[in-house]
N, C-alpha and C. Protein backbone atom coordinates (compact mmCIF):
# COMPACT_ATOMS: atom_id res chain seq x y z
N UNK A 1 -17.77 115.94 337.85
CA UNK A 1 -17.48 117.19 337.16
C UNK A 1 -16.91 118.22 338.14
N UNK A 2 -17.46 118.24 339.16
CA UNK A 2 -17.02 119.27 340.44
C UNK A 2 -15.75 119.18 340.55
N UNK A 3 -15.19 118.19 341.09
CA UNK A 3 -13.81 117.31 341.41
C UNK A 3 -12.79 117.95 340.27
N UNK A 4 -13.16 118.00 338.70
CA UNK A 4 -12.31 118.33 337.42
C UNK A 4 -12.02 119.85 338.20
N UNK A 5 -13.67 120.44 338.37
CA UNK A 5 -13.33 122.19 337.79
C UNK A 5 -12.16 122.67 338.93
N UNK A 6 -11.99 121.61 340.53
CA UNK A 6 -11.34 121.93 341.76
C UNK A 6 -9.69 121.51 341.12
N UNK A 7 -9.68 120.53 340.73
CA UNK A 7 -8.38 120.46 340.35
C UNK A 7 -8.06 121.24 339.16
N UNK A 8 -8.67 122.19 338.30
CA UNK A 8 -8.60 122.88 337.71
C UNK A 8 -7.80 124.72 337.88
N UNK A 9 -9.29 124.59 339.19
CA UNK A 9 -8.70 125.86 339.76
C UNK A 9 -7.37 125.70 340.66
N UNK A 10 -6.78 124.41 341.20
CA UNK A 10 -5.94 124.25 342.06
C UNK A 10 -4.48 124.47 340.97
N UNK A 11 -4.81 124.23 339.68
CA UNK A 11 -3.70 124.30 338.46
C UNK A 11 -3.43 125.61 338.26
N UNK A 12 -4.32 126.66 337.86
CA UNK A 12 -4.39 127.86 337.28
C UNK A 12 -4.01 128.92 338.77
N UNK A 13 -4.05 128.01 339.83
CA UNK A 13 -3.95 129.17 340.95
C UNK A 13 -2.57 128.80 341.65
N UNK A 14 -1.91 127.70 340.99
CA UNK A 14 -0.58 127.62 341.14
C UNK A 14 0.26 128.02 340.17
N UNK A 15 -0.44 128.03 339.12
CA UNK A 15 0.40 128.83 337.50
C UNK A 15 0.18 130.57 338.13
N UNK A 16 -0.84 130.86 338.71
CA UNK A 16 -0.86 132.45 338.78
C UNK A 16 0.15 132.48 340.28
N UNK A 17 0.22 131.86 341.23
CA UNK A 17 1.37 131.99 342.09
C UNK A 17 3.09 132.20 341.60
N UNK A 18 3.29 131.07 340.81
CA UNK A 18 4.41 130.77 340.40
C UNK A 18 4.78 131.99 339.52
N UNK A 19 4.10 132.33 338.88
CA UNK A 19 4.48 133.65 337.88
C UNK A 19 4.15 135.19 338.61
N UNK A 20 3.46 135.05 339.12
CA UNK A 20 3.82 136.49 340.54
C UNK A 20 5.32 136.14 341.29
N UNK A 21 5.61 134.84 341.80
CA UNK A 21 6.61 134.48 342.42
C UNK A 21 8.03 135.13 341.50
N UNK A 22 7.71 134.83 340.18
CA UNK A 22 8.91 134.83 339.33
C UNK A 22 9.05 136.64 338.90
N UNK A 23 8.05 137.30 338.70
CA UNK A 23 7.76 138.80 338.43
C UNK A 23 8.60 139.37 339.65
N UNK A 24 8.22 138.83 341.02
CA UNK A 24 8.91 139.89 342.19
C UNK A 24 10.54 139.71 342.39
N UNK A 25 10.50 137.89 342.46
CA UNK A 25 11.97 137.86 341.86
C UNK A 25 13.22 138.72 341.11
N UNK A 26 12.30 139.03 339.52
CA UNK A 26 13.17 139.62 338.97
C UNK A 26 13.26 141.05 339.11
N UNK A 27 11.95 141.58 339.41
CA UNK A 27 11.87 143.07 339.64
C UNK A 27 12.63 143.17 341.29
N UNK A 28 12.67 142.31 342.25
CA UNK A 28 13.80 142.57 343.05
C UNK A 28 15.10 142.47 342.86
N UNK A 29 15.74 141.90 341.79
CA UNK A 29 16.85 141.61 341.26
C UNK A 29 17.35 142.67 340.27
N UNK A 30 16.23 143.60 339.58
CA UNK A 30 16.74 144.82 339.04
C UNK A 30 16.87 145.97 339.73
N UNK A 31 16.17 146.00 340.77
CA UNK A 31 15.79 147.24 341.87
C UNK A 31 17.42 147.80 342.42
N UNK A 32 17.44 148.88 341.89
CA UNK A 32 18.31 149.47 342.33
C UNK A 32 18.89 149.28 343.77
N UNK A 33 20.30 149.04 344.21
CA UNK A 33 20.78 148.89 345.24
C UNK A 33 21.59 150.01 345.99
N UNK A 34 21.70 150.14 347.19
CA UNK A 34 22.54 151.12 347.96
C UNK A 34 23.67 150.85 347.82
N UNK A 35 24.75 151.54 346.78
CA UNK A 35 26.44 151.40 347.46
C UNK A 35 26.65 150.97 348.77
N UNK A 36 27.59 149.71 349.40
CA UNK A 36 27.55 149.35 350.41
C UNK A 36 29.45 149.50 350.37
N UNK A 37 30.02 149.80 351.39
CA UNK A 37 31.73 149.66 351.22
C UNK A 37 32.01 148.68 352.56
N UNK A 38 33.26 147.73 352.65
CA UNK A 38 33.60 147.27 353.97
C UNK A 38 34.80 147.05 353.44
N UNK A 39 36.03 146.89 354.57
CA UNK A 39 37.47 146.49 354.28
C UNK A 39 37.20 144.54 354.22
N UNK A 40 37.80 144.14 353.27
CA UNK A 40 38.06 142.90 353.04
C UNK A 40 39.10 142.33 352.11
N UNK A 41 39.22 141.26 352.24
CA UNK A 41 40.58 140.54 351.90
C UNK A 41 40.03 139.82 350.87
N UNK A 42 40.64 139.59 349.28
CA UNK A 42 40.22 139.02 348.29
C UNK A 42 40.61 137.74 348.43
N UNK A 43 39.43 136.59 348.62
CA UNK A 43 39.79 135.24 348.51
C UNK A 43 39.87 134.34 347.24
N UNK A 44 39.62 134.93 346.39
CA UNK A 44 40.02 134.59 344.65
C UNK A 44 38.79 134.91 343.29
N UNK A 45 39.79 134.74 342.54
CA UNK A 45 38.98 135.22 341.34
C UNK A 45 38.31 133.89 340.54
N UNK A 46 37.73 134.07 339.57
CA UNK A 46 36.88 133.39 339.07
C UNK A 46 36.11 133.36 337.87
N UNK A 47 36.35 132.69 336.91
CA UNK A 47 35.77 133.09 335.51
C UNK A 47 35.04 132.35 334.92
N UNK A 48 33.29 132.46 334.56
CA UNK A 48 32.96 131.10 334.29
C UNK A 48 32.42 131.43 332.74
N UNK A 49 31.67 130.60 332.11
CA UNK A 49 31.51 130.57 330.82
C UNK A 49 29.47 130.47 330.80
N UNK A 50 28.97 131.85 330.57
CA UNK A 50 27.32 131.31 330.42
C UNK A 50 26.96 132.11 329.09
N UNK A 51 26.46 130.92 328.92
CA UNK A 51 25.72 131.71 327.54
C UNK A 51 26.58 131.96 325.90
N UNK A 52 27.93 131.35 326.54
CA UNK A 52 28.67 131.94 325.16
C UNK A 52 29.43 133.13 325.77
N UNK A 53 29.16 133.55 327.35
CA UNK A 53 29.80 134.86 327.51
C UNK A 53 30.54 134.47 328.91
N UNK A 54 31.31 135.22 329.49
CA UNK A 54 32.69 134.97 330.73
C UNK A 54 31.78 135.73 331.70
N UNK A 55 31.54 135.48 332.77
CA UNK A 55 31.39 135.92 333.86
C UNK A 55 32.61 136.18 334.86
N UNK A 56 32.29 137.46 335.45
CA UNK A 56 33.90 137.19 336.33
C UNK A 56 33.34 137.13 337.98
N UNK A 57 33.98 136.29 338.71
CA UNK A 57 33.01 136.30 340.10
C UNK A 57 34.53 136.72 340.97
N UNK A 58 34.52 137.81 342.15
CA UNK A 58 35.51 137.57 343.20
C UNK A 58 34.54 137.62 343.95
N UNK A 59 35.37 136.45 345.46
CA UNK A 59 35.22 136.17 346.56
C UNK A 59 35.79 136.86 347.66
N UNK A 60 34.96 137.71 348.45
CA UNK A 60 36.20 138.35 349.35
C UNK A 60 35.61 137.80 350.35
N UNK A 61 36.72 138.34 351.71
CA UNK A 61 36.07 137.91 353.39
C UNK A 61 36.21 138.98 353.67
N UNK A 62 35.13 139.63 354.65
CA UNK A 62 34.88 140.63 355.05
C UNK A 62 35.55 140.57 356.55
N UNK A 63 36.04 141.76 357.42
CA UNK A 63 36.28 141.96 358.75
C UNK A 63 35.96 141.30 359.67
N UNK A 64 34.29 141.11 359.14
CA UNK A 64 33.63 140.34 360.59
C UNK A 64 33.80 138.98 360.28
N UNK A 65 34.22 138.50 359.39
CA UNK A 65 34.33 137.27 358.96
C UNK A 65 33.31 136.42 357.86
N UNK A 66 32.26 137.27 357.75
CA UNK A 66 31.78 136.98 356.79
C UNK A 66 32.00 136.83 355.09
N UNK A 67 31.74 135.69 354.42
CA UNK A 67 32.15 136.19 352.94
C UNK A 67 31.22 136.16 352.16
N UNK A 68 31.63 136.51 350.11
CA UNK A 68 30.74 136.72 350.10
C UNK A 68 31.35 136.81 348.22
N UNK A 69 30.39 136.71 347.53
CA UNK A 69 31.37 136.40 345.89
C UNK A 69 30.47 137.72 345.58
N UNK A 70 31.04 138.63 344.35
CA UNK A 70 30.57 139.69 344.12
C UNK A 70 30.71 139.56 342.68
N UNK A 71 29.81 140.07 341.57
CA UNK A 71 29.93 139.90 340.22
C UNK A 71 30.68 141.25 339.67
N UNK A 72 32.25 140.97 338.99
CA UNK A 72 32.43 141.93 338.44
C UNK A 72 32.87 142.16 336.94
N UNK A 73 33.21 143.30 336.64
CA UNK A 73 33.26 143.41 334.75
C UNK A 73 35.09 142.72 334.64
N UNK A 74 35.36 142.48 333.43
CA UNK A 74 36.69 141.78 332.84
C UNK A 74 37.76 142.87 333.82
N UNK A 75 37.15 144.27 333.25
CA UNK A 75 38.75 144.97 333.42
C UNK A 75 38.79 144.94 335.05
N UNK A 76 37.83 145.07 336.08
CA UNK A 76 37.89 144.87 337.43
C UNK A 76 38.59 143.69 337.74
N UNK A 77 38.20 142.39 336.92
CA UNK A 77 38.56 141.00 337.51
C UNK A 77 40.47 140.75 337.32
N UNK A 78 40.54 141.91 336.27
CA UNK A 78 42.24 141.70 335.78
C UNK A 78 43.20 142.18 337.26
N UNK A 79 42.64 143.39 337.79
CA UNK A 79 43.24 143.88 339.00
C UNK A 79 43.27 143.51 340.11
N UNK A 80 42.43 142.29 340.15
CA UNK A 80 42.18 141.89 341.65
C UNK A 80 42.30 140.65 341.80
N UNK A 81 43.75 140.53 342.71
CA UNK A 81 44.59 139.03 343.12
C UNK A 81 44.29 138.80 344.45
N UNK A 82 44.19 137.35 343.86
CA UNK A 82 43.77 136.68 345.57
C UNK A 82 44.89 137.42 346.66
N UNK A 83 44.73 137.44 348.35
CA UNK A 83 45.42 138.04 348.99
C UNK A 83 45.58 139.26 349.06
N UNK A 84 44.87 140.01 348.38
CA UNK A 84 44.91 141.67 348.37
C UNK A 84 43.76 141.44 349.29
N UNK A 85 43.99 142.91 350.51
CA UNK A 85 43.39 143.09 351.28
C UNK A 85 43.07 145.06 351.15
N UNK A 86 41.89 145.43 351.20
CA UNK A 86 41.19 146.89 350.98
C UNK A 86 39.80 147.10 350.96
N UNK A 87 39.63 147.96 350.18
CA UNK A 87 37.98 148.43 350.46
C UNK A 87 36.95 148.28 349.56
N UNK A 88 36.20 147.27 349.63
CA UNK A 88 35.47 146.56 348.32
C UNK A 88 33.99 147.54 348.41
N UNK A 89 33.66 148.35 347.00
CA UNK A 89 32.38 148.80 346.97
C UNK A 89 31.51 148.09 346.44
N UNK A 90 30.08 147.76 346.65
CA UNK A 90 29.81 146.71 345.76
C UNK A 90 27.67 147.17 345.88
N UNK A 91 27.07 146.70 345.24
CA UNK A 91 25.07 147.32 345.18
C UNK A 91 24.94 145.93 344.82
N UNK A 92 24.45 145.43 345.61
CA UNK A 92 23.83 143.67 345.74
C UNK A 92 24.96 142.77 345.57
N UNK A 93 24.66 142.11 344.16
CA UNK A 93 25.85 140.99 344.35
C UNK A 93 26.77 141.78 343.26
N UNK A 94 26.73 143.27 343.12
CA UNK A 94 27.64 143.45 342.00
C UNK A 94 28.64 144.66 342.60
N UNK A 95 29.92 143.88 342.20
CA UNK A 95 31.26 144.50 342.23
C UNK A 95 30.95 146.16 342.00
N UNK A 96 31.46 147.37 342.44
CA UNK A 96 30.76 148.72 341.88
C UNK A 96 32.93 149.70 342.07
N UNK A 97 33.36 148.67 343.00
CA UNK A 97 34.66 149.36 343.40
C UNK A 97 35.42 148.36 344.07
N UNK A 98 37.09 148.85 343.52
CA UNK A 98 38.15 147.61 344.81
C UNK A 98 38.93 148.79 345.01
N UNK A 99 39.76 149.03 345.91
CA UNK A 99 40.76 149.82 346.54
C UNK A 99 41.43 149.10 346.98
N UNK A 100 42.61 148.82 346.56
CA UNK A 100 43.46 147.87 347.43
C UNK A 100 44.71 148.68 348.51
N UNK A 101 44.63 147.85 349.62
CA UNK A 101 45.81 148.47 350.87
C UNK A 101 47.21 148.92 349.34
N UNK A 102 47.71 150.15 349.95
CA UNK A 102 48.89 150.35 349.18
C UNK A 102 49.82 150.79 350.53
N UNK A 103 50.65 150.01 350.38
CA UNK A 103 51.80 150.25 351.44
C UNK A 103 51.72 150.70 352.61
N UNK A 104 51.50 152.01 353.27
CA UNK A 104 50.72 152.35 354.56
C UNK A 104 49.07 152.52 354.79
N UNK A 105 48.50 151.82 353.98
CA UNK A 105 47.26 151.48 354.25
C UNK A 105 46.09 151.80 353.12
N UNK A 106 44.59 151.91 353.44
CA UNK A 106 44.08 152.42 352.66
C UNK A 106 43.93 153.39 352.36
N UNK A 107 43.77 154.05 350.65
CA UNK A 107 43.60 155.54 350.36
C UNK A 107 42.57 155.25 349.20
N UNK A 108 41.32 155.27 350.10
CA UNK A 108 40.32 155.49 349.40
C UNK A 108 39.44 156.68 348.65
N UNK A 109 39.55 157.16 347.58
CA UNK A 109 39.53 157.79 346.87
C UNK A 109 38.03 157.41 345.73
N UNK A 110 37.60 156.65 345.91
CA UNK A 110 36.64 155.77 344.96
C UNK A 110 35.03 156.43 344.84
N UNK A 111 34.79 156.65 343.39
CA UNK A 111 33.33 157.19 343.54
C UNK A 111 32.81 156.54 342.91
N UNK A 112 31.76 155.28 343.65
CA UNK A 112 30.96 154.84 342.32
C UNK A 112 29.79 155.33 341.45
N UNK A 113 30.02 154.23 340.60
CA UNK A 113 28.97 154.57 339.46
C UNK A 113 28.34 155.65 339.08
């Protein structure tokens, strides 16, 4: 009987892990983010299909060489072609601003959200 109630509690104390695990998850995933800006070069766009609904994903590379896919809305994803290089604003993984180089450089002007 001992042996049941241990593998019992070893069940219920991995069901109460797993669902704290999943609570901080999402409440870190809604938590408001800091506007972040860096100059980068758009490495392509991207449109996928969830739920019945279009997601739009761009990929940019950042200065230091890092990259990095950013989630943005339809009318953002229409303006932004691979090879454009400017000033991507973005609060976690979501798109917030693009500025693209215009002829003698950047003229960033952009206020998000």
């Amino acid at each position: 009987m001992t042996m049941w109630l241990y593998l019992l509690l070893a069940v219920v104390g991995l069901a109460i892990l797993g669902v704290v695990a999943l609570v901080l998850r999402v409440a870190d995933g809604n938590a408001p983010s800091e506007i972040e800006s860096a100059h980068a070069q758009v490495l392509g766009v991207r449109e996928i299909a969830v739920s019945g609904a279009a997601q739009h994903w761009v990929a940019f590379r950042f200065s230091d060489g890092h990259q990095r896919e950013l989630l943005a809305t339809p009318s953002q994803a229409d303006v932004i072609f691979r090879g454009q290089q400017g000033v991507v604003h973005f609060a976690g993984d979501r798109l917030t601003g693009w500025v693209p180089e215009l002829g003698g450089g950047v003229h960033d002007l952009h206020s998000s959200e």
